[in-house]
Protein backbone atom coordinates (compact mmCIF):
# COMPACT_ATOMS: atom_id res chain seq x y z
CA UNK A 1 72.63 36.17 129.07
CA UNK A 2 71.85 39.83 128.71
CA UNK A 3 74.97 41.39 127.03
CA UNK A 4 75.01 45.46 126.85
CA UNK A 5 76.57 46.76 123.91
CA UNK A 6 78.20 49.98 123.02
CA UNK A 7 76.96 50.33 119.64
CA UNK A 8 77.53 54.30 119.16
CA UNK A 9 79.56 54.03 115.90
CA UNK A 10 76.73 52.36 114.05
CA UNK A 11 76.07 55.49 111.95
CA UNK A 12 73.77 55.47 108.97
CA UNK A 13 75.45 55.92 105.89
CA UNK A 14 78.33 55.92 107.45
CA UNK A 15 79.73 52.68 108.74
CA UNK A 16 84.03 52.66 108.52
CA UNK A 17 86.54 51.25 110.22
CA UNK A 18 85.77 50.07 113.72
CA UNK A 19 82.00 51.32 112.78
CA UNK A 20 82.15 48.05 110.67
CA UNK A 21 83.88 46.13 112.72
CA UNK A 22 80.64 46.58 115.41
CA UNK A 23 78.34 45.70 112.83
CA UNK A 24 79.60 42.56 111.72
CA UNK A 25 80.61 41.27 114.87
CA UNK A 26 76.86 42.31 116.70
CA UNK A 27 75.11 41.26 114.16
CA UNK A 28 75.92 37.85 113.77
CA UNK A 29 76.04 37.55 118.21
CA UNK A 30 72.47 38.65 117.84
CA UNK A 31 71.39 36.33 115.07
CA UNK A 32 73.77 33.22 116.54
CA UNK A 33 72.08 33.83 119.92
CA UNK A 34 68.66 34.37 119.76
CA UNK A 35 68.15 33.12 123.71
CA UNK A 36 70.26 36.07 124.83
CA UNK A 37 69.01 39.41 125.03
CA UNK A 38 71.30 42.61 124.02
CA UNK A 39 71.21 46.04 124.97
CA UNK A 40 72.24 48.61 122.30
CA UNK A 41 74.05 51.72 123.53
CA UNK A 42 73.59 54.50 120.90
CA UNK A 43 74.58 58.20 121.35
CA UNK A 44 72.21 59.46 119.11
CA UNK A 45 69.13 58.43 117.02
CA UNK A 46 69.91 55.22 115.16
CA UNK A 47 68.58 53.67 112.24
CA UNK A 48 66.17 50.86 112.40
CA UNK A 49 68.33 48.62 109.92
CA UNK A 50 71.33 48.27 113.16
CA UNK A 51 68.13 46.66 115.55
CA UNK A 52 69.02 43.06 114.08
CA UNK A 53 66.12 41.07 116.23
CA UNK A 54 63.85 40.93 118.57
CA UNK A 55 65.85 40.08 120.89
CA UNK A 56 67.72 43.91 120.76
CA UNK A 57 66.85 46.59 122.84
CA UNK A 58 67.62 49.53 121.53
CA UNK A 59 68.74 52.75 124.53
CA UNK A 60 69.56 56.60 122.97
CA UNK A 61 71.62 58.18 125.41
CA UNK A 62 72.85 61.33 125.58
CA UNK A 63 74.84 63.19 125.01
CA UNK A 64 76.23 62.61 121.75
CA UNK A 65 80.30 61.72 122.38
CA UNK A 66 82.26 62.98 119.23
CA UNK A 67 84.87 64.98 121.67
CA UNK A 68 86.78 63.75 124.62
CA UNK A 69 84.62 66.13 126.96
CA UNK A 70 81.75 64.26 125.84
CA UNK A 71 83.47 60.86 126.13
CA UNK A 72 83.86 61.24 129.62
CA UNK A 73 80.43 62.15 129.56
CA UNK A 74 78.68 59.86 128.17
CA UNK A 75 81.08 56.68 129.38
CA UNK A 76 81.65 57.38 132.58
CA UNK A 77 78.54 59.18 133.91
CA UNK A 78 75.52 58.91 131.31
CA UNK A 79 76.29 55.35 129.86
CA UNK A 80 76.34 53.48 133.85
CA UNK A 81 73.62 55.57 135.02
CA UNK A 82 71.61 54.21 131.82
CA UNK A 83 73.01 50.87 132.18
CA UNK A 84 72.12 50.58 136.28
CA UNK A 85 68.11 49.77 135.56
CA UNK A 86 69.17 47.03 133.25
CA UNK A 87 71.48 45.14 135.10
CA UNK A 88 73.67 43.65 131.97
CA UNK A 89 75.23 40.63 132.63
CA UNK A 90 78.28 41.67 131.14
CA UNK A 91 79.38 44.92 129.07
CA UNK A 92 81.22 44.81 125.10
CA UNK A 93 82.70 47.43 123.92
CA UNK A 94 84.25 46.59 120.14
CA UNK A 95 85.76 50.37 119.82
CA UNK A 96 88.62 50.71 122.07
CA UNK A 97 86.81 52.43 125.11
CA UNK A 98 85.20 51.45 128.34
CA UNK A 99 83.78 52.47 131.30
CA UNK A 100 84.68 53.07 134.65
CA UNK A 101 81.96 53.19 136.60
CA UNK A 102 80.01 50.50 135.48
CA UNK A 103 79.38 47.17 138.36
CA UNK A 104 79.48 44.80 135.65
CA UNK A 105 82.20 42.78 133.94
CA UNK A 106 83.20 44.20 130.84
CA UNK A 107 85.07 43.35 127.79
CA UNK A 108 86.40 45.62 125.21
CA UNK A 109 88.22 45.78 122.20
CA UNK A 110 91.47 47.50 121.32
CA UNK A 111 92.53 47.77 117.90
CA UNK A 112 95.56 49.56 118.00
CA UNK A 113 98.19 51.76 120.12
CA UNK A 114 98.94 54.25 116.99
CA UNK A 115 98.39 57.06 120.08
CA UNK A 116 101.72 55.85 121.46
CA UNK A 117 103.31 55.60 118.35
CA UNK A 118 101.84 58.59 116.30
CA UNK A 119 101.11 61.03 119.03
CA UNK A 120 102.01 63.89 117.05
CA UNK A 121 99.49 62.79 114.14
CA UNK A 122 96.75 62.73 116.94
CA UNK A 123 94.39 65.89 118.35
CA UNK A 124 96.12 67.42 121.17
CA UNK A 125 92.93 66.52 123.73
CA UNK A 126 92.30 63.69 122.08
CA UNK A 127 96.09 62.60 122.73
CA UNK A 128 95.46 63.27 126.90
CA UNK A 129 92.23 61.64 126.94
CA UNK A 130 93.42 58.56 125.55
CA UNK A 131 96.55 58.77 127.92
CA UNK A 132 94.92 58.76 130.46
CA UNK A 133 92.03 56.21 130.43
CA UNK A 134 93.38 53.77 127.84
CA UNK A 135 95.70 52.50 130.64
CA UNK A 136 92.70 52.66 132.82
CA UNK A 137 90.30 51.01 130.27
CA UNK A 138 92.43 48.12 129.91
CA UNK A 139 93.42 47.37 133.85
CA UNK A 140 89.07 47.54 134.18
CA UNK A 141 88.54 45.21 131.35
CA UNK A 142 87.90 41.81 132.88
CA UNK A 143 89.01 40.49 129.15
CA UNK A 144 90.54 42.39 126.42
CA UNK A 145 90.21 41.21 122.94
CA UNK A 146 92.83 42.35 120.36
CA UNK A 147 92.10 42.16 116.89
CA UNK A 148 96.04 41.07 115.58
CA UNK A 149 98.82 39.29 117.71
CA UNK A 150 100.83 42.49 116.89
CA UNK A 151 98.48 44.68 118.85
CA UNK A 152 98.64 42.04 121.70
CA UNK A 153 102.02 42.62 122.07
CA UNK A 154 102.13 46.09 121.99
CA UNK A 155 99.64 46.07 124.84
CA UNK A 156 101.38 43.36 126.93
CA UNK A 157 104.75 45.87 126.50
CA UNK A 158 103.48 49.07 126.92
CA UNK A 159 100.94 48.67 129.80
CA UNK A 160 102.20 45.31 131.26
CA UNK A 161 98.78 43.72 131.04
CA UNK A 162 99.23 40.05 131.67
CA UNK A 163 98.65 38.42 127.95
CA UNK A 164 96.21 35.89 129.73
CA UNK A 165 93.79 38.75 129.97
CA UNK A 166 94.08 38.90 126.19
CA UNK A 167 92.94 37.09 123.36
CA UNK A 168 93.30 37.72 119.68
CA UNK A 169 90.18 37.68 117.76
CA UNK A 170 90.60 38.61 113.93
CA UNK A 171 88.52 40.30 111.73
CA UNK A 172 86.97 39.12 109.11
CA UNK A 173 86.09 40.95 105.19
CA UNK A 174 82.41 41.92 104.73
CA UNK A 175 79.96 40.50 102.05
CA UNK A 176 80.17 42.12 98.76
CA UNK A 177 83.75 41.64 97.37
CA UNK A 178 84.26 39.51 94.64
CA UNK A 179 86.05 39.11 90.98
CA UNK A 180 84.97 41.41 88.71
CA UNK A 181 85.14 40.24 85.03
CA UNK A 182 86.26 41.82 82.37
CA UNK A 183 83.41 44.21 81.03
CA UNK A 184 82.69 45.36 84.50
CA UNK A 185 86.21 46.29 84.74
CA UNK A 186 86.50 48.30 81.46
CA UNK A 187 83.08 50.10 82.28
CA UNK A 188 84.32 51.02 85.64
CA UNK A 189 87.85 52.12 84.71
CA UNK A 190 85.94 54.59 82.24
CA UNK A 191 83.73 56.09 84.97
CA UNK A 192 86.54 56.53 87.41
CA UNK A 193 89.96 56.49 85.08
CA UNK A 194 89.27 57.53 81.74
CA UNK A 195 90.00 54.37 80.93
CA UNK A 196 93.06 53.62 82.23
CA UNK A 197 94.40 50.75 85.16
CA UNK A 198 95.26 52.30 88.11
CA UNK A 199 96.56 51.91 91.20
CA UNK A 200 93.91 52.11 94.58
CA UNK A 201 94.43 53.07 97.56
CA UNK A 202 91.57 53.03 100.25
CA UNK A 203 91.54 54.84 104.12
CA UNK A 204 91.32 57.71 105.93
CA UNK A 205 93.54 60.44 104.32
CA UNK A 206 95.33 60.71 107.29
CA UNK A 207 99.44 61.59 107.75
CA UNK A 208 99.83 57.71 110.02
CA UNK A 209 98.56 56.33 106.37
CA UNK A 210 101.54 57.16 104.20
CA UNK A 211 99.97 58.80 101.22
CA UNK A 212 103.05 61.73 100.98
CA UNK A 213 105.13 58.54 99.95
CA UNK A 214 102.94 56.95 97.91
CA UNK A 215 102.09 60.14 95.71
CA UNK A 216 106.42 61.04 95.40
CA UNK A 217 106.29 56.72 94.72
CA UNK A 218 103.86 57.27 92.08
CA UNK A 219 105.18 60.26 90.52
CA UNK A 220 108.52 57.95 89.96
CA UNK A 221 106.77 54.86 88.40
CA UNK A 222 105.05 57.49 85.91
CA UNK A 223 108.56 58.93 85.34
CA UNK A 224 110.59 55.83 84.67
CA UNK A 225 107.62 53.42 83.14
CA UNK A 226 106.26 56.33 81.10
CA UNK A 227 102.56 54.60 81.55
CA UNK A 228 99.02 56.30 81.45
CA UNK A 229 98.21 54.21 84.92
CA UNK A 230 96.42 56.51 87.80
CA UNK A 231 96.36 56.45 91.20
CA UNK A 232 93.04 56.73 92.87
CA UNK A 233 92.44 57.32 96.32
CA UNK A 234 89.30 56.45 97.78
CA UNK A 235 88.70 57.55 101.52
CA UNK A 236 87.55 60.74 103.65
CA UNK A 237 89.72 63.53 104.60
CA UNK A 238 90.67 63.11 107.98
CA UNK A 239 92.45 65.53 110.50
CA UNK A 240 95.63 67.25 109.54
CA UNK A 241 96.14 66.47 105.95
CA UNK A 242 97.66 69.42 104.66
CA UNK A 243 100.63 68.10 104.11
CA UNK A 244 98.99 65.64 101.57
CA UNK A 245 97.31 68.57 99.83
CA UNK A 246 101.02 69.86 99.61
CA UNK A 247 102.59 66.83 98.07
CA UNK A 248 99.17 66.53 95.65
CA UNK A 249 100.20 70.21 94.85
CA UNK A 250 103.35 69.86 93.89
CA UNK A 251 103.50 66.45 92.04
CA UNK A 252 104.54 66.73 88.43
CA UNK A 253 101.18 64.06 87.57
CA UNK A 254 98.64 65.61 89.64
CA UNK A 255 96.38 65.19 86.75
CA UNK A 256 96.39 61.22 87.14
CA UNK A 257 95.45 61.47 90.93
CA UNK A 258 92.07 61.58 91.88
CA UNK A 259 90.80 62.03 95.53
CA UNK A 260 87.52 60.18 95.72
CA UNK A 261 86.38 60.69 99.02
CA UNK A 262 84.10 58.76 100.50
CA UNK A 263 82.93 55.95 98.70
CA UNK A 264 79.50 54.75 98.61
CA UNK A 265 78.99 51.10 99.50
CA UNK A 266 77.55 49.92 96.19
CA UNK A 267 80.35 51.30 93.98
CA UNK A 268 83.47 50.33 96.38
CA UNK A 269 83.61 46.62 95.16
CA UNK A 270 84.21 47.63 91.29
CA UNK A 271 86.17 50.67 92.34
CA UNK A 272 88.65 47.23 94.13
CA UNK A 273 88.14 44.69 92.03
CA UNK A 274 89.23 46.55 88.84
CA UNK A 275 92.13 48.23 90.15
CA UNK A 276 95.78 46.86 89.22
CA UNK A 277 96.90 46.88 92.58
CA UNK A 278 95.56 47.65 95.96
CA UNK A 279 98.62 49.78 97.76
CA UNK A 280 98.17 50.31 101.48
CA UNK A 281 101.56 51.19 102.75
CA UNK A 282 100.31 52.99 106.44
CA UNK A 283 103.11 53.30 108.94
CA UNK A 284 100.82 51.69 111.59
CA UNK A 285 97.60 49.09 111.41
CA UNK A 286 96.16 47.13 114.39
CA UNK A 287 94.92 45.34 111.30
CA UNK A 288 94.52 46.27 108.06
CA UNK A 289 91.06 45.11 106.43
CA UNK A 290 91.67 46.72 103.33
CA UNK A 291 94.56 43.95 102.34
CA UNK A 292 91.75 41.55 103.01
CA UNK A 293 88.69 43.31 100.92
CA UNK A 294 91.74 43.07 97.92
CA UNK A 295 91.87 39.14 98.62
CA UNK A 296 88.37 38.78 98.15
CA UNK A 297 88.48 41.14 95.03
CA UNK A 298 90.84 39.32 93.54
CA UNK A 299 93.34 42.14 93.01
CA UNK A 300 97.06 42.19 94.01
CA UNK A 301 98.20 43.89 97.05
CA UNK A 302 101.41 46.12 98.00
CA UNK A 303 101.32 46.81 101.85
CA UNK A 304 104.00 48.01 105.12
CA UNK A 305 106.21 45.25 106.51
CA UNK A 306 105.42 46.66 109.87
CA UNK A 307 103.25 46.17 112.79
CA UNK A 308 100.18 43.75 111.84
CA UNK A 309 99.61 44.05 108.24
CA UNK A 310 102.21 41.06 107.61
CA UNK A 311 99.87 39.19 109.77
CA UNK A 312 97.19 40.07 107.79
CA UNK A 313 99.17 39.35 104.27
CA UNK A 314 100.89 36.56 105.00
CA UNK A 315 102.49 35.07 101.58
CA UNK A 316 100.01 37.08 99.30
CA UNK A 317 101.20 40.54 99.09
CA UNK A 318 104.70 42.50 97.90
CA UNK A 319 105.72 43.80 101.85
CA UNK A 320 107.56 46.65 101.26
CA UNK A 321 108.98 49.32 104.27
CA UNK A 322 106.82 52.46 104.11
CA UNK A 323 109.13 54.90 104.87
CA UNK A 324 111.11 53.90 101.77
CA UNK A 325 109.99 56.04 98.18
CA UNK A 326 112.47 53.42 96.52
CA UNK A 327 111.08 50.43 97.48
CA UNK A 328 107.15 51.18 96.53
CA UNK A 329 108.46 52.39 93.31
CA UNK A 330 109.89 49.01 92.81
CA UNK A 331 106.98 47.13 94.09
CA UNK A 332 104.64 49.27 91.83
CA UNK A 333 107.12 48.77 88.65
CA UNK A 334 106.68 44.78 89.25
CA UNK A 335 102.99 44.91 89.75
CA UNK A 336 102.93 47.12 86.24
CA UNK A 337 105.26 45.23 84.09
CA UNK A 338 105.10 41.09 85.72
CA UNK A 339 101.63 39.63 84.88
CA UNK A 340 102.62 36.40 86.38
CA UNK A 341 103.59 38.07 89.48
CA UNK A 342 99.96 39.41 89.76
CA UNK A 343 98.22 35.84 89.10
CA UNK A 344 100.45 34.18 91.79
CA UNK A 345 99.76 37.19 93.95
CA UNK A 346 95.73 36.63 93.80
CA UNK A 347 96.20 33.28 94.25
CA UNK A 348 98.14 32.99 97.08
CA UNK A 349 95.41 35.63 98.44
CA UNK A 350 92.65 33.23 98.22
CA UNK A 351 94.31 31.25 100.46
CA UNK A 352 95.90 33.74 103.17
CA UNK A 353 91.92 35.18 102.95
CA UNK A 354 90.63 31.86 104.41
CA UNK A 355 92.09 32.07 107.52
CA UNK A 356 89.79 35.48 108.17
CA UNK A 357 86.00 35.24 109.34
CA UNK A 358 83.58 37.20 110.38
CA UNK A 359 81.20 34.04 111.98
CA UNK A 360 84.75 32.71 113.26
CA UNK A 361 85.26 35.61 115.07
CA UNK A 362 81.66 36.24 116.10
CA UNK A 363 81.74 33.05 117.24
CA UNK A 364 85.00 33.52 119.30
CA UNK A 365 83.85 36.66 121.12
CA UNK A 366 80.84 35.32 122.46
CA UNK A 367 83.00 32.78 123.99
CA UNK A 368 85.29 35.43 125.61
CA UNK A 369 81.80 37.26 127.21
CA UNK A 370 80.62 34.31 128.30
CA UNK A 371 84.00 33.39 130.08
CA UNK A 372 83.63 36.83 131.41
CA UNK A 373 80.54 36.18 133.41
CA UNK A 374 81.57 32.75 134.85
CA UNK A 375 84.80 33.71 136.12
C-alpha cells in the first residue's frame, strides 16, 4: 500500500497539539508496516529525525501554508499536482484539512468544531476559510476519523455526515510521563515555585481555554485558604490574549502566577508530575490530552464537564462547569485541603488512562485506510 501523508505540522522543536498527534500516529504506521511505502507531505524543510524508515519518502512542497491564502495553495493546487507522479493509494490527513482536487481516496482527521462554537475567538479569514471547506473537506473524505465520540456527534449534527462515514479513534499520551518522587519534586518546585505546590495548567493561552476564570478562581482560593500555593501556566501565547494579560494585570496575587511559555520537552514531565493539581477547565476540547499526560504523571486533575473532556476523564478527575468562578474555587479548595481525595483521584487515573493508546490507535487507523482503498 503506498499511503501519502500530510505531515506539514511536524516542526522541529516544535511539535504541539495536532503536531503530536501526527507524530505518534505516523510513526508507529511506518514502523508497524514496513511492506507499505509512505509519502511525507512537508511544507517546508523538515528534520531528518520525522523520516522514521526506509520505507518514507520524504516530498518539500511549496509554498509554506501558515495562512488560509496559502492553504488553498498548497492543498488544493501544489499538494495534488505533487501528489499526481506518485499515484498514492490512498491520502491521510491527521490535521483537520484535505484536499479537493486530489483522484485518490482520502481520509482525514477532525479534531474539533470549536470554529462553530468559538467563532468569535477565531481569525476573521481563518473563520471563512474553515467555513467554507470544512463542510467540503468532510463530504470528500471517503472516511473521517474523529478523535472523541463528542466530536462525532458534533459533526453528524452540524454537517449531517452519515456517522457510518465516521469512526472514533482516540488518542493516546506520549512516552515520558511518569511519577516523580519526592526529591525530584522538591528540586523542581524550587526551580519553578520558590518552593511552593502549585497548581498547573498547560495549553495554548488562548480566550476558548478559560484562563480569565481560572486566574479570578485562583485569586479566591488564595483569599479564603490564605496558602503560599502558585499557579503556573505552561503554554505559548496564542492569538488574542489580551484579555488574559488584563485579568493577570489586575489580580490581587499576580506575584504567584507565572507564565512559562513554551515548555521544552525534557523539563515538561517534572514541571506535571510535581504539580498539586493539573487544572484544564477550556470551554471546548475535541479531546483533551493534557487530562491524560496528568494520569500518567500521577497528579490529580480538575477539568470542564463539557464537550469531550468527560470522555477523556471518566471517574478520575473533579468535572467542574467552566464558566462557573465558584465552582473551580471549590474544586481547587478540595484538591488543597483533602489528601485522600488526591490519592483516590490518581488512582482512579491509572485506570481511566488504560483505556488510551497510541499503538491502539495506530493500529486502528491503518485499518480505516486500508478499508478506504477496498471499498
Amino acid at each position: 500500500m503506498k499511503i501519502a501523508v500530510n505531515t506539514r505540522l511536524l516542526l522541529k522543536n516544535r511539535l504541539e497539539g495536532i503536531g503530536r498527534v501526527t507524530y505518534e500516529i505516523v510513526r508507529r504506521l511506518v514502523a508497524q508496516h514496513p511492506e507499505d511505502e509512505f509519502i511525507f507531505c512537508f511544507d517546508r524543510a523538515y528534520g531528518e529525525e520525522f523520516i522514521f524508515g526506509k520505507n518514507v519518502k520524504p516530498l518539500v512542497i511549496s509554498p509554506p501554508s501558515r495562512h488560509p491564502f496559502l492553504w488553498y495553495l498548497w492543498f488544493e493546487q501544489a499538494l495534488p499536482r505533487a501528489l499526481k507522479k506518485h499515484q498514492p493509494d490512498v491520502f491521510y490527513s491527521p490535521d483537520g484539512y484535505n484536499s479537493l482536487n486530489l483522484n485518490c481516496p482520502s481520509v482525514m482527521v477532525t479534531h474539533d468544531l470549536a470554529h462553530l462554537h468559538y467563532p468569535k475567538e477565531i481569525p476573521f479569514l481563518v473563520r471563512k476559510y474553515y467555513d467554507h471547506y470544512v463542510p467540503k473537506y468532510l463530504e470528500k473524505s471517503d472516511q473521517i476519523i474523529s478523535v472523541s465520540h463528542a466530536t462525532k456527534t458534533d459533526i453528524v449534527e452540524q454537517y449531517k455526515i452519515p456517522s457510518d462515514k465516521i469512526s472514533v479513534v482516540h488518542n493516546g499520551n506520549r512516552d515520558g510521563f511518569f511519577k516523580i518522587e519526592k526529591e525530584q519534586k522538591k528540586s523542581t518546585r524550587a526551580k519553578y515555585s520558590i518552593g511552593c505546590k502549585y497548581f498547573f495548567y498547560l495549553g495554548a493561552v488562548h480566550p476558548r481555554k478559560n484562563l480569565e476564570r481560572l486566574i479570578l478562581a485562583f485569586d479566591l482560593f488564595k483569599q479564603s485558604t490564605g496558602s503560599n500555593v502558585k499557579l503556573l501556566i505552561g503554554g505559548r501565547l496564542a492569538w488574542q490574549n489580551d484579555a488574559v494579560q488584563r485579568i493577570f494585570e489586575q489580580s490581587v496575587y499576580k506575584a504567584d502566577i507565572k507564565f512559562l511559555g513554551f515548555i521544552p520537552e525534557e523539563d515538561l514531565p517534572f514541571l506535571l508530575g510535581s504539580a498539586l493539581a493539573m487544572i484544564y477547565v477550556s470551554l471546548f476540547e475535541g479531546f483533551g490530552l493534557p487530562i491524560l499526560e496528568a494520569m500518567f504523571a500521577e497528579v490529580p486533575v480538575i477539568t470542564s464537564n463539557v464537550s469531550a473532556m468527560p470522555e477523556v476523564a471518566g471517574e478520575a478527575t473533579l468535572l467542574v462547569d467552566p464558566l462557573s468562578v465558584g465552582e473551580l474555587v471549590l474544586a481547587m479548595q478540595k484538591i488543597y485541603e483533602d489528601k485522600s481525595l488526591r490519592k483516590s483521584l490518581v488512582e482512579a487515573g491509572k485506570i481511566q488512562r488504560e483505556k488510551f493508546s497510541w499503538d491502539r490507535a495506530a493500529e486502528q487507523t491503518y485499518a480505516i485506510l486500508k478499508k478506504t482503498i477496498n471499498y
